[in-house]
N, C-alpha and C. Protein backbone atom coordinates (compact mmCIF):
# COMPACT_ATOMS: atom_id res chain seq x y z
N UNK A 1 0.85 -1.17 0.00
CA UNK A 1 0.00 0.00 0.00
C UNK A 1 0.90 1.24 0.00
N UNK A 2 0.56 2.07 -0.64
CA UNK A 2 1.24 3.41 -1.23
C UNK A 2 0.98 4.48 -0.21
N UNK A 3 1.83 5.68 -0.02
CA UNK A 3 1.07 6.50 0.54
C UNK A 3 -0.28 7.36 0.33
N UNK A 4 -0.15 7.48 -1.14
CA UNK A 4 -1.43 7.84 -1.58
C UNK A 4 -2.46 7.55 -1.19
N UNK A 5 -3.19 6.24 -1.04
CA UNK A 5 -3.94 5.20 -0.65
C UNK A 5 -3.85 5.29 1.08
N UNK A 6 -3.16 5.05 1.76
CA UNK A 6 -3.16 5.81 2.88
C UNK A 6 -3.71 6.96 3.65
N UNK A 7 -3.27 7.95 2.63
CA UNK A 7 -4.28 8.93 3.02
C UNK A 7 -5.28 9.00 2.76
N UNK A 8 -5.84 8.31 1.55
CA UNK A 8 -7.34 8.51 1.22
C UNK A 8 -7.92 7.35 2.23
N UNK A 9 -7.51 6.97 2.50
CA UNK A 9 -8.43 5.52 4.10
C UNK A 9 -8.53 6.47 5.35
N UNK A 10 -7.22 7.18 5.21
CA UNK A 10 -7.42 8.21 6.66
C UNK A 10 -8.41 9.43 6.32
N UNK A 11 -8.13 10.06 5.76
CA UNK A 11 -9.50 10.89 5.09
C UNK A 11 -10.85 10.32 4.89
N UNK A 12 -11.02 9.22 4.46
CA UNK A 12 -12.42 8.88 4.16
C UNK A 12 -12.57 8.29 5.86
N UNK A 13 -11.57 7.85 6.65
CA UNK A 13 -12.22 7.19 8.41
C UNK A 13 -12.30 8.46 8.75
N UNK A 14 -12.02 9.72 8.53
CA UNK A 14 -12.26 11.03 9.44
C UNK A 14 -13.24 11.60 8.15
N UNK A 15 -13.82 11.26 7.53
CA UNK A 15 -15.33 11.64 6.87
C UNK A 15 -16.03 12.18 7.95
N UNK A 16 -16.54 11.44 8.52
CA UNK A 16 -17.82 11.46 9.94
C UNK A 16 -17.31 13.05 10.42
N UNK A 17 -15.99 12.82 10.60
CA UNK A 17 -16.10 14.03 11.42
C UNK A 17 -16.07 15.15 10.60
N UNK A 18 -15.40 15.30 9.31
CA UNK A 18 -15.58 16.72 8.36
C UNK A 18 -16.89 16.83 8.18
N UNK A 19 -17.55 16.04 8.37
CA UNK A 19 -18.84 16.65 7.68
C UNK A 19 -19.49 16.92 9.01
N UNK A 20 -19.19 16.56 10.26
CA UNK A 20 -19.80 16.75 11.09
C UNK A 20 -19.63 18.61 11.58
N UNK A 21 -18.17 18.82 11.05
CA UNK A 21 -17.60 20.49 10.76
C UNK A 21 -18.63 20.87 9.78
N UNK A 22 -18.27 20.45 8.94
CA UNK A 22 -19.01 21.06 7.52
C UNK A 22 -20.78 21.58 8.01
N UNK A 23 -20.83 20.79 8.93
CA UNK A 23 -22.49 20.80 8.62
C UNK A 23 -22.86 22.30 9.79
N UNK A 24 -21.43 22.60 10.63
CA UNK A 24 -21.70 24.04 11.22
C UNK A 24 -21.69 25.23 10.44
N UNK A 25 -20.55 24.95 9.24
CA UNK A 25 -20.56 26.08 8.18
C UNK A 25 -21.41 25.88 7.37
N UNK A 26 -22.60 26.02 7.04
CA UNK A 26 -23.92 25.80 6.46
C UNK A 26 -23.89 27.09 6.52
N UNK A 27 -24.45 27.78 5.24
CA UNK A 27 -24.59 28.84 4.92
C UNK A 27 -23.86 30.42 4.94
N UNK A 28 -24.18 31.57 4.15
CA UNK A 28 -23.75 32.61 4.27
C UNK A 28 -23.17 33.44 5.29
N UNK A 29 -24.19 33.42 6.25
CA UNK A 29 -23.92 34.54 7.15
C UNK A 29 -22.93 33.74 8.57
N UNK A 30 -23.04 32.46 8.21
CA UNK A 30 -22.27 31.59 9.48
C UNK A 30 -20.72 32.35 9.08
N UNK A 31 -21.14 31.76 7.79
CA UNK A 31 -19.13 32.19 7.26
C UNK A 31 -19.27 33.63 7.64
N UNK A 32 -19.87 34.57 7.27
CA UNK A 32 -19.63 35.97 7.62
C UNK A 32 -19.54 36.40 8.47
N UNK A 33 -20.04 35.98 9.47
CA UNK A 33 -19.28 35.99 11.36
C UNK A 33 -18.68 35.61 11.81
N UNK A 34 -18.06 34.69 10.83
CA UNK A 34 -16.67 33.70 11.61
C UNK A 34 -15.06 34.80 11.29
N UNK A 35 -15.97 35.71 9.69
CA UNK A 35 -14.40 36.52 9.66
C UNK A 35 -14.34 37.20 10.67
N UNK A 36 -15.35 38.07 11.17
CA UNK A 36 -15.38 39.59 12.30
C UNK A 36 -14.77 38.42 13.28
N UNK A 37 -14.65 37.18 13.42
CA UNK A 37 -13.81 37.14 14.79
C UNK A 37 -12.65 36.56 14.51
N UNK A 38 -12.38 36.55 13.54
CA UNK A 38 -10.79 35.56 12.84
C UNK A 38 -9.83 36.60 13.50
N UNK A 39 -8.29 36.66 12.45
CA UNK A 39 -7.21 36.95 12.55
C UNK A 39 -7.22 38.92 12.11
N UNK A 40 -8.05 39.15 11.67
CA UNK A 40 -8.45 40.25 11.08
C UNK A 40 -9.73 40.91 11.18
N UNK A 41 -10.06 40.72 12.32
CA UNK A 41 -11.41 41.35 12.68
C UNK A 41 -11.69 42.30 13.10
N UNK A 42 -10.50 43.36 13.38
CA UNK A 42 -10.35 44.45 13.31
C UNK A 42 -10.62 45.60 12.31
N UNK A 43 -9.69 44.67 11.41
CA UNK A 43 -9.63 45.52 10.19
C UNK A 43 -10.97 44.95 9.04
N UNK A 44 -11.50 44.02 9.47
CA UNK A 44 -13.00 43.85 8.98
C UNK A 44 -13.72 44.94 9.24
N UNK A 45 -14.08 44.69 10.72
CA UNK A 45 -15.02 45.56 11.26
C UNK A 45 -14.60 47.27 10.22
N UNK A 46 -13.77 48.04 10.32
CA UNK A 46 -13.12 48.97 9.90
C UNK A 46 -13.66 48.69 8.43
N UNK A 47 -13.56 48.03 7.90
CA UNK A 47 -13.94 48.18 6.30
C UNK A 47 -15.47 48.15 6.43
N UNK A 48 -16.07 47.41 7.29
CA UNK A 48 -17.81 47.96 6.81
C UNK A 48 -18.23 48.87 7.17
N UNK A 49 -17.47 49.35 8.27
CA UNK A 49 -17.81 50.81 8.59
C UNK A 49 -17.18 51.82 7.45
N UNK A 50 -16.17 51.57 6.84
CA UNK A 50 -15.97 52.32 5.91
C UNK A 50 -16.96 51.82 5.07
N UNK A 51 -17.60 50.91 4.46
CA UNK A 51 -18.03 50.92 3.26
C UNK A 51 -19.85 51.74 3.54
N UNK A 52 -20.06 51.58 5.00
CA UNK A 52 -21.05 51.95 5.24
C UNK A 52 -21.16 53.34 5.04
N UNK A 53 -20.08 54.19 5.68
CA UNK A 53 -19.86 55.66 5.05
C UNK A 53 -19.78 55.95 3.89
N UNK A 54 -19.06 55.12 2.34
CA UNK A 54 -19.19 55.05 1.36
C UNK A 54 -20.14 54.89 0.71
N UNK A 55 -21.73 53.94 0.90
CA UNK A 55 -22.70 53.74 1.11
C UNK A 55 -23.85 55.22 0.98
N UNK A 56 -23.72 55.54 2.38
CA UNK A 56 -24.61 56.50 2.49
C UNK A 56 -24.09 57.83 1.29
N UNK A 57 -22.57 58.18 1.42
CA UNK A 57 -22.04 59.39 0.27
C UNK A 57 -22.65 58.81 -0.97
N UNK A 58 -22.81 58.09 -1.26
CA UNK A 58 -23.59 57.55 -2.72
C UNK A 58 -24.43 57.65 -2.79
N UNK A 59 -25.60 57.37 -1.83
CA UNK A 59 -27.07 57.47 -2.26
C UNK A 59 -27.10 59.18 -1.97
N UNK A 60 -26.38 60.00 -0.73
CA UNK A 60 -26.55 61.48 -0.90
C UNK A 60 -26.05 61.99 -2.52
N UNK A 61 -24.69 61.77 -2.98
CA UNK A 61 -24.84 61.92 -4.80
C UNK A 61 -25.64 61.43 -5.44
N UNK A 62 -26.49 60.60 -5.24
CA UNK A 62 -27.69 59.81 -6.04
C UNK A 62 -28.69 60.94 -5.69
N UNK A 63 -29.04 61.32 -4.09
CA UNK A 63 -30.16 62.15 -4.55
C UNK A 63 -29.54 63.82 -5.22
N UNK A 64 -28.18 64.24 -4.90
CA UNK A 64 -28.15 65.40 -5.49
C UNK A 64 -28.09 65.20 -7.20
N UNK A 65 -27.77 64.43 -7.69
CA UNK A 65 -28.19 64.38 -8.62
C UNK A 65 -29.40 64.35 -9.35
N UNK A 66 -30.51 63.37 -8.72
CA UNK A 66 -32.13 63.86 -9.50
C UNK A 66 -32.29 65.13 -9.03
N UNK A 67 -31.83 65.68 -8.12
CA UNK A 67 -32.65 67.08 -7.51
C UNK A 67 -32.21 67.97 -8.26
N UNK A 68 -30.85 68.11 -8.41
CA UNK A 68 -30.25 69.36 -9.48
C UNK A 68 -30.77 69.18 -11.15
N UNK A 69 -30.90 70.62 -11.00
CA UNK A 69 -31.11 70.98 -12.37
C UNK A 69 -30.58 71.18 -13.56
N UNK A 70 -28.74 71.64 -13.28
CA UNK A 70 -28.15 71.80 -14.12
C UNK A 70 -27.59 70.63 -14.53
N UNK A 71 -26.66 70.33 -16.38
CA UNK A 71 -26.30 69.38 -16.38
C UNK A 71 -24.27 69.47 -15.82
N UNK A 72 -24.02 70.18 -15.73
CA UNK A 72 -22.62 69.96 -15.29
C UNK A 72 -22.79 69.56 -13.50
N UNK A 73 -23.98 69.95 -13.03
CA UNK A 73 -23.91 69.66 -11.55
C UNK A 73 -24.20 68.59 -11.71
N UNK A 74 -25.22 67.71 -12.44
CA UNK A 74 -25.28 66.12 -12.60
C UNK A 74 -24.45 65.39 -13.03
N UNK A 75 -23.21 66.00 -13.94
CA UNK A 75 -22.54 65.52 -14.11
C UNK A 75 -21.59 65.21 -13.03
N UNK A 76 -21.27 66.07 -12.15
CA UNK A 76 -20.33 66.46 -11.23
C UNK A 76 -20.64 64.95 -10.02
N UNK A 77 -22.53 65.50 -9.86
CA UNK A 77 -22.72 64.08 -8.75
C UNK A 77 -23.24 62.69 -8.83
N UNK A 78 -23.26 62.94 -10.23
CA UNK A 78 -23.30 61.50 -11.12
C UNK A 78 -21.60 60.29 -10.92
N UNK A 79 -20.27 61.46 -11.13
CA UNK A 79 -19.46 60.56 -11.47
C UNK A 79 -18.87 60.38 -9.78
N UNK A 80 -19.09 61.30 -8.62
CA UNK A 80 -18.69 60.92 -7.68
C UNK A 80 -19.74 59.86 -6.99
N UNK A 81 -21.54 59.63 -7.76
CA UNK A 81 -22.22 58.40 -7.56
C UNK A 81 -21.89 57.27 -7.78
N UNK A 82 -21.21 57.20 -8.76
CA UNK A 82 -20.24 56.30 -9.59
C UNK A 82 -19.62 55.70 -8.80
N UNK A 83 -18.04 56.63 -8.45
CA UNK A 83 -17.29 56.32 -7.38
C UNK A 83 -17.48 55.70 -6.31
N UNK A 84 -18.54 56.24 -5.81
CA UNK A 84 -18.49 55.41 -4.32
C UNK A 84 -19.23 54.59 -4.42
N UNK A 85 -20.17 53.85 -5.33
CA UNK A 85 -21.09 52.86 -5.55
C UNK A 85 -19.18 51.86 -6.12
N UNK A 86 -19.02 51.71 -6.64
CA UNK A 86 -17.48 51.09 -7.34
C UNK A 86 -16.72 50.82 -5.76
N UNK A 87 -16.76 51.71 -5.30
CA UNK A 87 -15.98 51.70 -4.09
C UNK A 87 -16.38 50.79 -2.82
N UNK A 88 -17.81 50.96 -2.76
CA UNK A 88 -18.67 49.39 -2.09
C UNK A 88 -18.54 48.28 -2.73
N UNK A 89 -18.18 48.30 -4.13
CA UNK A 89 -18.52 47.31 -4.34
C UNK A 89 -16.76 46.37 -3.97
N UNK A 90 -15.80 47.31 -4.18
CA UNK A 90 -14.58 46.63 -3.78
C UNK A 90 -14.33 45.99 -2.37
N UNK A 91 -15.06 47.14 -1.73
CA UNK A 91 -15.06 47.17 -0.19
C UNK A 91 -15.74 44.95 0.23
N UNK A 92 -16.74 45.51 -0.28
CA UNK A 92 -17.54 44.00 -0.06
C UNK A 92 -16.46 42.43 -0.69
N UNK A 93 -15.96 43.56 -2.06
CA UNK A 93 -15.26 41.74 -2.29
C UNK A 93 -13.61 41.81 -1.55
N UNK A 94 -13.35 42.55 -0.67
CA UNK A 94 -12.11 42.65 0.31
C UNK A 94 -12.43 41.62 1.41
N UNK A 95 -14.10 41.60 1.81
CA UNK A 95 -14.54 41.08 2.63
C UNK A 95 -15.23 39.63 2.51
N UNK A 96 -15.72 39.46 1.34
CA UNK A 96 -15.90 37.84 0.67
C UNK A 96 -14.26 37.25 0.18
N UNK A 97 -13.51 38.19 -0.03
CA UNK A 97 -12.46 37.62 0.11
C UNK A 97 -11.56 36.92 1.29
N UNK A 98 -11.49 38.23 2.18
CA UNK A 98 -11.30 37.52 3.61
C UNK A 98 -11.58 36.30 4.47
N UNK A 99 -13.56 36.39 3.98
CA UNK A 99 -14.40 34.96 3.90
C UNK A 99 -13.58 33.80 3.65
N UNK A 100 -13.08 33.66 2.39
CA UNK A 100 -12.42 32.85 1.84
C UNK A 100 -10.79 32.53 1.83
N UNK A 101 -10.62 33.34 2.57
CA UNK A 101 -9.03 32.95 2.68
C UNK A 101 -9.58 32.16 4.15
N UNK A 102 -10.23 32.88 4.92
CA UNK A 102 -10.24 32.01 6.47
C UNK A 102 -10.69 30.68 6.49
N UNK A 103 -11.51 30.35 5.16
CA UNK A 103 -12.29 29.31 4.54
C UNK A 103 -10.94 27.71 4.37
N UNK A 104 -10.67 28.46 3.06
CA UNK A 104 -9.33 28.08 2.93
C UNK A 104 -8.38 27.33 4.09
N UNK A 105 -7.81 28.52 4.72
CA UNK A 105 -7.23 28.19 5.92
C UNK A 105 -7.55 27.39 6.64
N UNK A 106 -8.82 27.16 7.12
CA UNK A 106 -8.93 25.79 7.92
C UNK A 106 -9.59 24.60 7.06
N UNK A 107 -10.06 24.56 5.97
CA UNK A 107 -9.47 23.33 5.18
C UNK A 107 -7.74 22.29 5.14
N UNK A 108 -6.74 23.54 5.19
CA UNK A 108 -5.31 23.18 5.06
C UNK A 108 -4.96 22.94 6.60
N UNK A 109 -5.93 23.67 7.30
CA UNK A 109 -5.35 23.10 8.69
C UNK A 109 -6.03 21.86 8.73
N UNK A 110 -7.10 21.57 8.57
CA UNK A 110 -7.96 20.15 8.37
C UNK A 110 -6.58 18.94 7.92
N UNK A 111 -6.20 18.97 6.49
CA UNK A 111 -5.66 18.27 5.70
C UNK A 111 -4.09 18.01 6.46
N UNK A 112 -3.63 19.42 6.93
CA UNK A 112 -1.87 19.19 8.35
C UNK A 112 -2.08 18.30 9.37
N UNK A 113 -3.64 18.32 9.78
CA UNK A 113 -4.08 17.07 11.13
C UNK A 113 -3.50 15.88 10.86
N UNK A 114 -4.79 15.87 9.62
CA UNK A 114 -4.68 14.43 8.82
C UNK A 114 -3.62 13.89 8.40
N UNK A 115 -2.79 14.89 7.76
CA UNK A 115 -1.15 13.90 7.51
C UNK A 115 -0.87 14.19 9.16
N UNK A 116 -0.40 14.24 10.26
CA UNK A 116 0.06 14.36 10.74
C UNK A 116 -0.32 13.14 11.52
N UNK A 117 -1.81 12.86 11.81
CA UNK A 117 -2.52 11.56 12.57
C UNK A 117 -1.78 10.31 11.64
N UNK A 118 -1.51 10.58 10.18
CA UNK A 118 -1.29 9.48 8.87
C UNK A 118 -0.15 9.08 9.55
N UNK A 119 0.96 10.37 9.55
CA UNK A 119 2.26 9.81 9.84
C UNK A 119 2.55 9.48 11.52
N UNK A 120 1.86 9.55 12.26
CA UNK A 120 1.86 8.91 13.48
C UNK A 120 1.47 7.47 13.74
N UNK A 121 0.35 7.07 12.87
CA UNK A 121 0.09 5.81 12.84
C UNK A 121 1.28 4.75 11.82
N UNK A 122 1.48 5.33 11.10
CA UNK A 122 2.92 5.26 10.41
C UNK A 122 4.00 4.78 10.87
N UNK A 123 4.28 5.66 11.86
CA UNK A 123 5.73 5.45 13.15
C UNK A 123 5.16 4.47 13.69
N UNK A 124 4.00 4.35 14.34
CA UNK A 124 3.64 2.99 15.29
C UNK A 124 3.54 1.57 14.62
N UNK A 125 3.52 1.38 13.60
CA UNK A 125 3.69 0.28 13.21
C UNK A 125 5.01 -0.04 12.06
């Protein structure tokens, strides 16, 4: 028996328990509270509050724009509507990104166990 094969017997006998993980990360917003308390939840928190300020400056250029009359003033709060609508939208994928690196991360910590339980049973026999 190969090592290859090895690990897939040790992976598939610790099935029960990944999925027994898996079945806590069920859905969106689980993952989205697990970043605000990760390694960077500081600087999470800090980005939705920024994006939240970014947020509101957009819909205020959204309304100065229908309200004004002239077209260089619509132009003016049209392209800074622009801006900060662009600017949420980066803000948010900084933060589905984050999602996913922490995601990530304990998958690979998952898989370091597993060789590590592999090569212990390894040494013992």
């Amino acid at each position: 028996m190969n090592i290859d094969e090895k690990i897939r017997q040790q992976l598939e006998s610790e099935q029960i328990d990944v999925d027994s993980i898996m079945a806590d990360e069920k859905g969106l917003f689980n993952m989205l509270f697990r970043v605000y308390r990760g390694n960077l939840a500081g600087w999470t928190i800090l980005m939705t509050v920024v994006t939240l300020v970014i947020f509101v400056t957009g819909v205020y250029c959204g309304y100065q724009f229908v309200t004004l009359d002239s077209a260089a003033d619509k132009i003016h709060w049209g392209v800074f509507m622009l801006l900060a609508f662009i600017a949420v939208g980066l803000s948010k994928m900084w933060i589905f990104m984050e999602m996913n690196r922490a995601s990530l991360l304990r998958e690979i910590k998952r898989v370091e166990i597993a060789l590590l339980r592999l090569k212990a049973a390894r040494d013992q026999t």
